[in-house]
Protein backbone atom coordinates (compact mmCIF):
# COMPACT_ATOMS: atom_id res chain seq x y z
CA UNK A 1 95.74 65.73 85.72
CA UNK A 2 97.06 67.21 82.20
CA UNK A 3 99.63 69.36 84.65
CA UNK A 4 102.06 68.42 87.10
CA UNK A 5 102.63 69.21 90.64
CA UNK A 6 105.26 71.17 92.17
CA UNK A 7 104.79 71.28 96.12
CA UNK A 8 106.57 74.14 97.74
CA UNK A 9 107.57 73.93 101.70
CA UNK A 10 106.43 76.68 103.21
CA UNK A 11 108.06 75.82 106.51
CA UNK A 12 111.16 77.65 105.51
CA UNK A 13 109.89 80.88 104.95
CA UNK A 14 108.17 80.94 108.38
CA UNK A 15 111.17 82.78 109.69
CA UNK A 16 110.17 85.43 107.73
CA UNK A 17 106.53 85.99 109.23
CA UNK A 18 104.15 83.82 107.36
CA UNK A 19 101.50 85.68 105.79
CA UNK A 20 99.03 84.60 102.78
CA UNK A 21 100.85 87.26 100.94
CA UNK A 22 104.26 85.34 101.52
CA UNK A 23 102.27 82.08 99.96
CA UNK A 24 100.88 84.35 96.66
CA UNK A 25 104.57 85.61 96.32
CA UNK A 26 106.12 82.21 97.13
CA UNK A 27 104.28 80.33 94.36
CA UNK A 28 104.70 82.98 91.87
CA UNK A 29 107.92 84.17 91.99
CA UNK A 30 108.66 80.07 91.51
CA UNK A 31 106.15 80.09 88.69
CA UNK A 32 108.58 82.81 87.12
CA UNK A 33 111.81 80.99 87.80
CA UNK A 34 109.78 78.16 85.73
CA UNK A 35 109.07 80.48 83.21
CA UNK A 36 112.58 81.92 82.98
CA UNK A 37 113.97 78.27 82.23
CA UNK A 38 111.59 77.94 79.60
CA UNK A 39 112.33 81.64 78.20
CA UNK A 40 108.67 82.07 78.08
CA UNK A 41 108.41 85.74 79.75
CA UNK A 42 104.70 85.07 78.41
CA UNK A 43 103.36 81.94 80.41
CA UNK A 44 100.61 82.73 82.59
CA UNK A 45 100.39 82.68 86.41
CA UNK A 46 97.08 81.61 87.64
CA UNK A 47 96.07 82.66 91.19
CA UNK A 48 93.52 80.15 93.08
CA UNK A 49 92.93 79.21 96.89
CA UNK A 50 93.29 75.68 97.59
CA UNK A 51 89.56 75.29 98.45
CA UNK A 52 88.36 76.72 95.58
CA UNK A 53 86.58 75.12 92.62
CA UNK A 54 86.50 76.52 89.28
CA UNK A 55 84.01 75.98 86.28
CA UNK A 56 85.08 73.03 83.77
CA UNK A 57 86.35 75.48 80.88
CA UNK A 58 88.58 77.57 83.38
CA UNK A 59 92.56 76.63 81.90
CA UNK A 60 90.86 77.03 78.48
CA UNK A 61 89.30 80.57 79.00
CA UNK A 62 92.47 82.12 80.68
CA UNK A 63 94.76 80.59 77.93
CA UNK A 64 92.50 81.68 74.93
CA UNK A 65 91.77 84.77 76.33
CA UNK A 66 95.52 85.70 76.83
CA UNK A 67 98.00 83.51 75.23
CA UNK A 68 99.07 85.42 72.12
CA UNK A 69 97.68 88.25 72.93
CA UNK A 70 99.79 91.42 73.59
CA UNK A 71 97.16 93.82 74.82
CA UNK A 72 96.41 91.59 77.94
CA UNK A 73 98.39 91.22 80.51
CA UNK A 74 96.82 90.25 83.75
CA UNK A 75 93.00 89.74 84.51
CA UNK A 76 90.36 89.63 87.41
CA UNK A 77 88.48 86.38 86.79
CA UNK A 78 85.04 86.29 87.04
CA UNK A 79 84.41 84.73 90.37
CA UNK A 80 81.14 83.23 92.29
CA UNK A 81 80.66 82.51 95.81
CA UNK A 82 78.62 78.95 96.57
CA UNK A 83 75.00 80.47 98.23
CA UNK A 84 73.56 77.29 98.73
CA UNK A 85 73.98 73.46 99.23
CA UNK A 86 75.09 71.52 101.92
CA UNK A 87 78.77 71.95 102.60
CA UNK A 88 78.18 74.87 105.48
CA UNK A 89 75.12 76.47 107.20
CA UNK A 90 72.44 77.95 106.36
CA UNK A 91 73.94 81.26 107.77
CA UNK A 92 77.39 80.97 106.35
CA UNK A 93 75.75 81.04 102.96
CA UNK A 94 73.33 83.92 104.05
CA UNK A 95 76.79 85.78 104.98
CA UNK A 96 78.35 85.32 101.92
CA UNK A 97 75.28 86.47 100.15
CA UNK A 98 75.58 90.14 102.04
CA UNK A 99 79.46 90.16 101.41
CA UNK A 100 79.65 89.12 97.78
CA UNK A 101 76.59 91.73 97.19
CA UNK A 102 78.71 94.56 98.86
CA UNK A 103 81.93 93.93 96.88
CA UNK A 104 80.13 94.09 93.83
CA UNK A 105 77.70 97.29 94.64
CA UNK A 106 81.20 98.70 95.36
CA UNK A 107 82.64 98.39 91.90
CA UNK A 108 79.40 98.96 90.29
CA UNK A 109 79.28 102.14 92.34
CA UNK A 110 82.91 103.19 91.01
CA UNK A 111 81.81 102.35 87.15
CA UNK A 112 78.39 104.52 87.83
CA UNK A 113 81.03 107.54 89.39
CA UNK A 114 83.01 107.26 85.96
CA UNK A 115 86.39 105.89 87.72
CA UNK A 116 88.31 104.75 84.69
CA UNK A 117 89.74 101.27 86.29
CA UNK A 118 87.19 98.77 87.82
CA UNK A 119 87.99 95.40 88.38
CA UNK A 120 87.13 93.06 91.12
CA UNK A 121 90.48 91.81 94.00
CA UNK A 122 90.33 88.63 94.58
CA UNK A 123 93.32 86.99 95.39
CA UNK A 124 91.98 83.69 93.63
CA UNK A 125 90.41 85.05 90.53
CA UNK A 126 93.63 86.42 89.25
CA UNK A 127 96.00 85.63 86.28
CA UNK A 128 98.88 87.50 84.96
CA UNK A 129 101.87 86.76 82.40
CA UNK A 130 105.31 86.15 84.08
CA UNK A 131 106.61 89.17 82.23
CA UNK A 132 104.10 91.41 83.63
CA UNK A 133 104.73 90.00 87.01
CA UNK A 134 108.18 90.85 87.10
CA UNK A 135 107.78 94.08 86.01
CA UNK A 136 105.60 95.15 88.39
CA UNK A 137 107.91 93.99 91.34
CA UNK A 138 106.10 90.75 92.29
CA UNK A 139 103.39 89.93 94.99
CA UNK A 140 103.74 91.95 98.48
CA UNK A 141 103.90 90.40 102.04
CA UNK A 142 101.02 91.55 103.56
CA UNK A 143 98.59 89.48 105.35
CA UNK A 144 95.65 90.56 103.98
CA UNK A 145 94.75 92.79 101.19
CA UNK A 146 97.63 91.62 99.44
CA UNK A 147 95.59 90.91 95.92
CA UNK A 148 93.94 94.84 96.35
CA UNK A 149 97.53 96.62 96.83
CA UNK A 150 98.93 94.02 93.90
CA UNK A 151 96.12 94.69 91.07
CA UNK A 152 96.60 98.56 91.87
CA UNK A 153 100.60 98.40 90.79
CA UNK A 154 99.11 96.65 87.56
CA UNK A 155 96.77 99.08 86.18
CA UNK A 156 98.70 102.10 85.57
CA UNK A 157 100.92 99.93 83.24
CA UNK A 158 97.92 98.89 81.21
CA UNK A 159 96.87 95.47 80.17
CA UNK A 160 94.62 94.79 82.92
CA UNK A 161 91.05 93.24 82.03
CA UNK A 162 88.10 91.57 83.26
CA UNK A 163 87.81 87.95 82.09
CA UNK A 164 83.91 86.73 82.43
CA UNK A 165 84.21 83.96 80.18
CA UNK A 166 84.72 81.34 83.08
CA UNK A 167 84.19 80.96 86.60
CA UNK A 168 86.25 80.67 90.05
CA UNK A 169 84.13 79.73 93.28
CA UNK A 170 85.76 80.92 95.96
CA UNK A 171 85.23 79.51 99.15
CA UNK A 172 82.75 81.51 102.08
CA UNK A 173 84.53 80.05 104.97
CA UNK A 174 84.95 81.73 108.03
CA UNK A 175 88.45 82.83 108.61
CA UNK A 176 90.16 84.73 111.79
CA UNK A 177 93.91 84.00 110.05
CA UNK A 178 94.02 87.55 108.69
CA UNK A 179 92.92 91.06 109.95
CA UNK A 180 90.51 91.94 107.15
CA UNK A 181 88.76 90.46 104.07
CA UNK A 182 86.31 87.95 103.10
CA UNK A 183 86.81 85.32 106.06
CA UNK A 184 86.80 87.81 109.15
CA UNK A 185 83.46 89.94 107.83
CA UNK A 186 82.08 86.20 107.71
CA UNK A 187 83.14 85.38 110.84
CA UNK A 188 81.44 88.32 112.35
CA UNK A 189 78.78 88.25 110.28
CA UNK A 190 77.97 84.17 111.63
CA UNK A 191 78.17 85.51 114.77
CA UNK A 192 75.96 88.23 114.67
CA UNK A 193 73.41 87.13 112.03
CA UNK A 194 70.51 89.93 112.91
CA UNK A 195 72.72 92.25 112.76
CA UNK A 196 73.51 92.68 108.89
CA UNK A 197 75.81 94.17 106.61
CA UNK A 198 76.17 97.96 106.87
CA UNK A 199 77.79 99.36 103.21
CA UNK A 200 78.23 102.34 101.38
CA UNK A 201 75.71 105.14 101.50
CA UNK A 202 74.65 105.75 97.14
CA UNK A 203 75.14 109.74 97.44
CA UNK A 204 78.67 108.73 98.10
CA UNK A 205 79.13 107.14 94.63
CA UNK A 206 77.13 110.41 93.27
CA UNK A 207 79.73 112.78 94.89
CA UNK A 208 81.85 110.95 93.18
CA UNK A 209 80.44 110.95 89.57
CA UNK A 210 79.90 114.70 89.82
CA UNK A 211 83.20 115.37 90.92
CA UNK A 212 84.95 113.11 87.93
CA UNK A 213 82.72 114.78 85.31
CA UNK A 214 84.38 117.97 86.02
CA UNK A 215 88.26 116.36 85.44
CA UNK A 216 88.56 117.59 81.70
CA UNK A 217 87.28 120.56 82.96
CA UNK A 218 90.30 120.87 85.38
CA UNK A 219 92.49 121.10 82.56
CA UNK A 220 91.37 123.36 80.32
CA UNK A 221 90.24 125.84 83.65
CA UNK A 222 93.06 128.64 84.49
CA UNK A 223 95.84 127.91 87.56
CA UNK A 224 94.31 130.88 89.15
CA UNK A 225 90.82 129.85 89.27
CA UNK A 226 91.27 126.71 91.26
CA UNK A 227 89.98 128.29 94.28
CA UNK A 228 86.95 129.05 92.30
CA UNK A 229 86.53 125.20 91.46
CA UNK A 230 87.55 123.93 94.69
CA UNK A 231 84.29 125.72 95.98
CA UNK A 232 82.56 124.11 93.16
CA UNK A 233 83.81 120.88 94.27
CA UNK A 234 80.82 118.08 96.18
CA UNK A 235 80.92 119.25 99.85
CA UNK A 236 82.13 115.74 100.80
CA UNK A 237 85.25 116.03 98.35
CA UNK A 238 85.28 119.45 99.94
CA UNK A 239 85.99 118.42 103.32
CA UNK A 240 88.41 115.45 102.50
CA UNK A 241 90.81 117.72 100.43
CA UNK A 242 91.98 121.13 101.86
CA UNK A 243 92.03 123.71 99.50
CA UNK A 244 95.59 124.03 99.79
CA UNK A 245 96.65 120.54 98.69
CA UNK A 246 93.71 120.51 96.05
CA UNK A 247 96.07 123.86 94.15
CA UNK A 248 98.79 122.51 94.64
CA UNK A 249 98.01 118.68 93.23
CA UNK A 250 96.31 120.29 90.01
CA UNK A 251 98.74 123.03 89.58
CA UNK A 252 101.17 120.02 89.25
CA UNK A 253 99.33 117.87 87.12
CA UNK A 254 98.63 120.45 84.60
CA UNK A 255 102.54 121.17 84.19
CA UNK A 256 103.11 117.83 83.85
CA UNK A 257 100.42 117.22 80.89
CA UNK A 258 100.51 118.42 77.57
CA UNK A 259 96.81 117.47 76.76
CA UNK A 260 93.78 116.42 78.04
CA UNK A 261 94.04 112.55 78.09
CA UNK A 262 97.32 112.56 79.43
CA UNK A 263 95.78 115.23 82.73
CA UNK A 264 92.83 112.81 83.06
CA UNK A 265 95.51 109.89 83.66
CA UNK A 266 97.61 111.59 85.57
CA UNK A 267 94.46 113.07 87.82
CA UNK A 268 93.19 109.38 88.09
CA UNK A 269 96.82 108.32 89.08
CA UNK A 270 96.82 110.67 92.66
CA UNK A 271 92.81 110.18 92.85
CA UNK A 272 93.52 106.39 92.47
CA UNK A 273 91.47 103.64 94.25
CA UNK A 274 93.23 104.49 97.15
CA UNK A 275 92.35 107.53 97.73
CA UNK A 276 89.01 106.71 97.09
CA UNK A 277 88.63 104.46 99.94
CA UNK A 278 90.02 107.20 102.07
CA UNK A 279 87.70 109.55 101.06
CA UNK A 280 84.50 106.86 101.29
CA UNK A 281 86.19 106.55 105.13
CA UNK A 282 85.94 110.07 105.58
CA UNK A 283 83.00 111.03 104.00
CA UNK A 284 80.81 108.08 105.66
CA UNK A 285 82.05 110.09 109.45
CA UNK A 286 81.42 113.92 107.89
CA UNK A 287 78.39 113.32 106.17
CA UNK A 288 76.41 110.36 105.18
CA UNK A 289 75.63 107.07 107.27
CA UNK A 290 76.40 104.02 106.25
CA UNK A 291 73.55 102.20 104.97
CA UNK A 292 72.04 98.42 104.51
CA UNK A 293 73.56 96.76 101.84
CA UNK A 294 70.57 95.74 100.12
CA UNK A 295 69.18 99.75 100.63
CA UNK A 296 72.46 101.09 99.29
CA UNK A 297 72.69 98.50 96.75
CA UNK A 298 69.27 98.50 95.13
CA UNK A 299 69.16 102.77 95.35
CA UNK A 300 72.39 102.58 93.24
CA UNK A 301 70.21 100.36 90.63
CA UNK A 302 67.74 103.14 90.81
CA UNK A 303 70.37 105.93 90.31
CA UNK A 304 71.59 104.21 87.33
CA UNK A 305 68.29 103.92 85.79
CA UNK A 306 67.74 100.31 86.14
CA UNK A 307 65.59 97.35 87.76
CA UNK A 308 65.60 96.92 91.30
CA UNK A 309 64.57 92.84 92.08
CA UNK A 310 63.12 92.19 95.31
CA UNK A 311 65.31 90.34 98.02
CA UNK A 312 68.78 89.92 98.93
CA UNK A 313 69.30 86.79 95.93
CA UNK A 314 67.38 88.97 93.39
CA UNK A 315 70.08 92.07 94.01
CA UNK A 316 73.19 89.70 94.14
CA UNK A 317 71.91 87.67 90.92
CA UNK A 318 71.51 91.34 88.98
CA UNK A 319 74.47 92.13 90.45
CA UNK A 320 76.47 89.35 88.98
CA UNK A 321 75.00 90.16 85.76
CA UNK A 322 76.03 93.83 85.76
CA UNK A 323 79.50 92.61 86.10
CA UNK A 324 79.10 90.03 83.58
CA UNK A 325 77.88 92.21 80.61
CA UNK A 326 77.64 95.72 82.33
């Protein structure tokens, strides 16, 4: 090894409920004390799972990709999941094929809506620079979705990219050690292999990309007409926003912007990735099913004008491309 070792025991933070949050934040906040001795506020923290692999050139992409470099802070790593060989079942890697394909027809489905920050959350495809660690309050506790609510507190603050010049392979175990995530769909998914994946339903993603092409027009439109645009709004967005909170959220974006960039930030700060998943929740029970993965998947290829491959590996393998050069 060109690095050394550190081992941290974990036993003495099980008093304070163990959680693979607690192990993210345990590692990094040390990686920051490290970096604090060294007074470089610029060293990078790398985020990886113990049973992951990586591709050969993965320490040299990260550092040349960030070291020196002002404009980049933190990064979602390009990541694969193994789909074949002979380290699990045939049906754990069918799994993981029907996972990995709806994580990425979900951020393809936010870039086709026109959502201004879309990056893959993997918890072990992550780096970030000690300073911008800090300064975003460190890793969270939770015991799962800790790497989703993390990247969110990044992106506001700017810096945030998608690195595709390497590669991390994750691991598809199954998992029942946290409530949600990669290893409890798995484990159902094993369990219940006839049963599929159900995702996203495509007119969901339109909705969407209708209602963010009219943002700029949110600004420039009169305080008095937002009733009139509220009933202009997609009937899903309709029914997930009252018209009373919808006046009152614009109203107060618009006196807190002096322009139109600075109102489309400040819109896609309240109508943030979280609320988007709240409204996919809600929409999916007031008006569209959920659908197939593979259906929803290869009618957002159609949607965006482009080819749709036959079979589950021919959508994941154009998937990984769209994320690799859009």
């Amino acid at each position: 090894l060109f690095f050394t070792v550190h081992v941290i025991d974990g036993l003495e933070l099980k008093s304070s409920g163990w959680s693979v949050g607690l192990a993210r934040k345990a590692g990094m906040d040390e990686a920051v004390r490290r970096f604090e001795l060294l007074k470089n506020p610029d060293g990078i923290i790398l985020n990886i799972d113990a049973d992951c692999t990586v591709k050969n050139n993965y320490f040299e992409a990260v550092y040349s990709e960030m070291a020196g470099r002002s404009d980049r802070m933190a990064c979602s790593v390009y990541f694969e999941h193994p789909v074949s060989g002979d380290d699990f079942p045939a049906e754990i890697y069918n799994s993981i094929r029907l996972y990995e394909l709806h994580m990425r027809y979900f951020v393809q489905g936010l870039s086709y809506a026109g959502f201004p920050w879309v990056h893959h959350t993997v918890g072990s495809a992550i780096a970030i620079k000690a300073v911008a660690y800090v300064k975003a309050g460190g890793m969270n506790r939770r015991s799962a979705g800790e790497d989703f609510y993390f990247i969110q507190k990044l992106l506001p603050a700017g810096g945030f990219f998608n690195l595709t010049s390497t590669t991390v392979y994750p691991s598809p175990r199954v998992s029942t050690r946290v409530p949600f995530g990669t290893g409890p769909v798995m484990s159902r998914l094993t369990e219940s292999p006839d049963a599929g994946l159900l995702s996203y339903n495509p007119e969901a993603f339109r909705e969407l990309r209708q209602f963010f092409s009219m943002v700029e027009g949110f600004f420039y439109e009169e305080t008095s007409n937002c009733n009139y645009k509220f009933a202009n709004l997609p009937p899903g967005i309709q029914h997930f926003i009252s018209p009373e909170d919808w006046e009152t959220r614009i109203t107060e974006i618009r006196k807190n912007t002096s322009g139109k960039d600075s109102f489309r930030k400040r819109f896609f700060s309240w109508f943030n990735i979280f609320r988007i998943v709240k409204y996919l929740n809600s929409v999916h029970v007031s008006h569209y099913a959920k659908v197939p993965v593979e259906e929803g998947a290869g009618d957002l290829l159609k949607m965006m004008g482009k080819d749709n491959p036959a079979g589950l590996t021919g959508l994941l393998n154009y998937f990984r491309q769209l994320d690799l050069t859009g």
